[in-house]
C-alpha atoms as a PDB file:
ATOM      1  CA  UNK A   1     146.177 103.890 119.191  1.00  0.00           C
ATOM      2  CA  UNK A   2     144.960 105.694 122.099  1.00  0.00           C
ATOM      3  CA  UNK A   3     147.441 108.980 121.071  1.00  0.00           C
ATOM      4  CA  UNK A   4     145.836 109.007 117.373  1.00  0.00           C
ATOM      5  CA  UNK A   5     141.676 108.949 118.820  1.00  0.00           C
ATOM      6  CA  UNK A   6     142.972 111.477 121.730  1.00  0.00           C
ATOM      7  CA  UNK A   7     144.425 113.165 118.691  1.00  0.00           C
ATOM      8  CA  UNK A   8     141.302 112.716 116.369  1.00  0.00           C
ATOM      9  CA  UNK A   9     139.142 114.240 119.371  1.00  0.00           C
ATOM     10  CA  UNK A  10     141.003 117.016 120.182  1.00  0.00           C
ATOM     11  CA  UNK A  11     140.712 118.407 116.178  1.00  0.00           C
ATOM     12  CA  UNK A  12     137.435 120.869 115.824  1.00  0.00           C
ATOM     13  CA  UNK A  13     136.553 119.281 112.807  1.00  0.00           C
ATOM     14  CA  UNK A  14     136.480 115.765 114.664  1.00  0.00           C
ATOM     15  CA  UNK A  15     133.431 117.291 116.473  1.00  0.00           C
ATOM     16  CA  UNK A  16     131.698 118.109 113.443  1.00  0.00           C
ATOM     17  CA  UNK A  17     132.118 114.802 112.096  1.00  0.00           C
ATOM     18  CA  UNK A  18     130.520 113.365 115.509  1.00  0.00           C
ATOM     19  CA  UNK A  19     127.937 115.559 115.825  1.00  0.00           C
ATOM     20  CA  UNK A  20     126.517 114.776 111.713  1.00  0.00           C
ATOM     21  CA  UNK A  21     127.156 111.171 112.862  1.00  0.00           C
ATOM     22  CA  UNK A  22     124.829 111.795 115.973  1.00  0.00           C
ATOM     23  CA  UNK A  23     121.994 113.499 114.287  1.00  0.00           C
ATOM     24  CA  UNK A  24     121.931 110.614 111.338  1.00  0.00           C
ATOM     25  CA  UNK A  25     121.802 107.684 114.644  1.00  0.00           C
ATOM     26  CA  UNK A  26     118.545 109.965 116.294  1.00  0.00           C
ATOM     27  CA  UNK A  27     116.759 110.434 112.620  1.00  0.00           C
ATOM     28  CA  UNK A  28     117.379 106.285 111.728  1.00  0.00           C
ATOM     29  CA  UNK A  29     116.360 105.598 115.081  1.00  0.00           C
ATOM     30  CA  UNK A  30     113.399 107.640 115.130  1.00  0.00           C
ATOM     31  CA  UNK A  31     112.336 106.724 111.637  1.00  0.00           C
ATOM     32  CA  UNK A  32     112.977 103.081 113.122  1.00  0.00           C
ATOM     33  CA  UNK A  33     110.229 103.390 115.999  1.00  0.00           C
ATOM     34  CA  UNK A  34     107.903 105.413 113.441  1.00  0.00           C
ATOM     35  CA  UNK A  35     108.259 103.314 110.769  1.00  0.00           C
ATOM     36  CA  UNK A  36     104.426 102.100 110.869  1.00  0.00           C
ATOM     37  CA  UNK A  37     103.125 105.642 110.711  1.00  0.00           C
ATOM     38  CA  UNK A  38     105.668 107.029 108.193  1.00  0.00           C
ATOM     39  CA  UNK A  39     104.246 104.230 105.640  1.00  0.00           C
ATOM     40  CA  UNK A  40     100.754 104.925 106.493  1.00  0.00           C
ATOM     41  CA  UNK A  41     101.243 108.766 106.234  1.00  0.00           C
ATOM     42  CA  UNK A  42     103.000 107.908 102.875  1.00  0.00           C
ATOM     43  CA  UNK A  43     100.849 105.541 101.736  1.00  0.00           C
ATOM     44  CA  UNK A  44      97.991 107.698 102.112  1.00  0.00           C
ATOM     45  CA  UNK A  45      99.489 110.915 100.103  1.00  0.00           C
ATOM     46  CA  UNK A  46     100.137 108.593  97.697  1.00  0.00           C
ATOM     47  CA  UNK A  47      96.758 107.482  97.276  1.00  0.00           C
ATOM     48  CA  UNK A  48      95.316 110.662  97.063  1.00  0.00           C
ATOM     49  CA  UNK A  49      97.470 111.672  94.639  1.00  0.00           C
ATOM     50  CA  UNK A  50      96.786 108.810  92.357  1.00  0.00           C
ATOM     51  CA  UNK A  51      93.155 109.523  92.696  1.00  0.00           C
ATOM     52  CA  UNK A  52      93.514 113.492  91.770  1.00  0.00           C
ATOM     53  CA  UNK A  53      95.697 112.099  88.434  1.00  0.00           C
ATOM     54  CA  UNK A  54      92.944 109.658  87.878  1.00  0.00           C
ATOM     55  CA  UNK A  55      90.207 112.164  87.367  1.00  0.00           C
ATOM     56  CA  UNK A  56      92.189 113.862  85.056  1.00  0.00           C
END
């Protein structure tokens, strides 16, 4: 077991894969801790837009 991750590390494309896998864990995290202000940000766009469609 230890061989085949030592093995899995030392491959370039390994480091790819752990590096996308990184930068998905920061952007769930952070959208996580901002959750609150993401759904009022949204939730405010969304208003205005159904009030611009409205006066059509």
């Amino acid at each position: 077991m230890r061989t085949l991750w030592k093995q899995f590390m030392e491959e370039e494309e390994a480091m790819g894969v752990i590096e996308v896998i990184l930068i998905i864990v920061v952007l769930v995290g952070l959208a996580l801790i901002f959750r609150t202000q993401i759904t009022s940000i949204a939730n405010s766009l969304f208003s205005k837009i159904r009030n611009q469609v409205s006066s059509f």
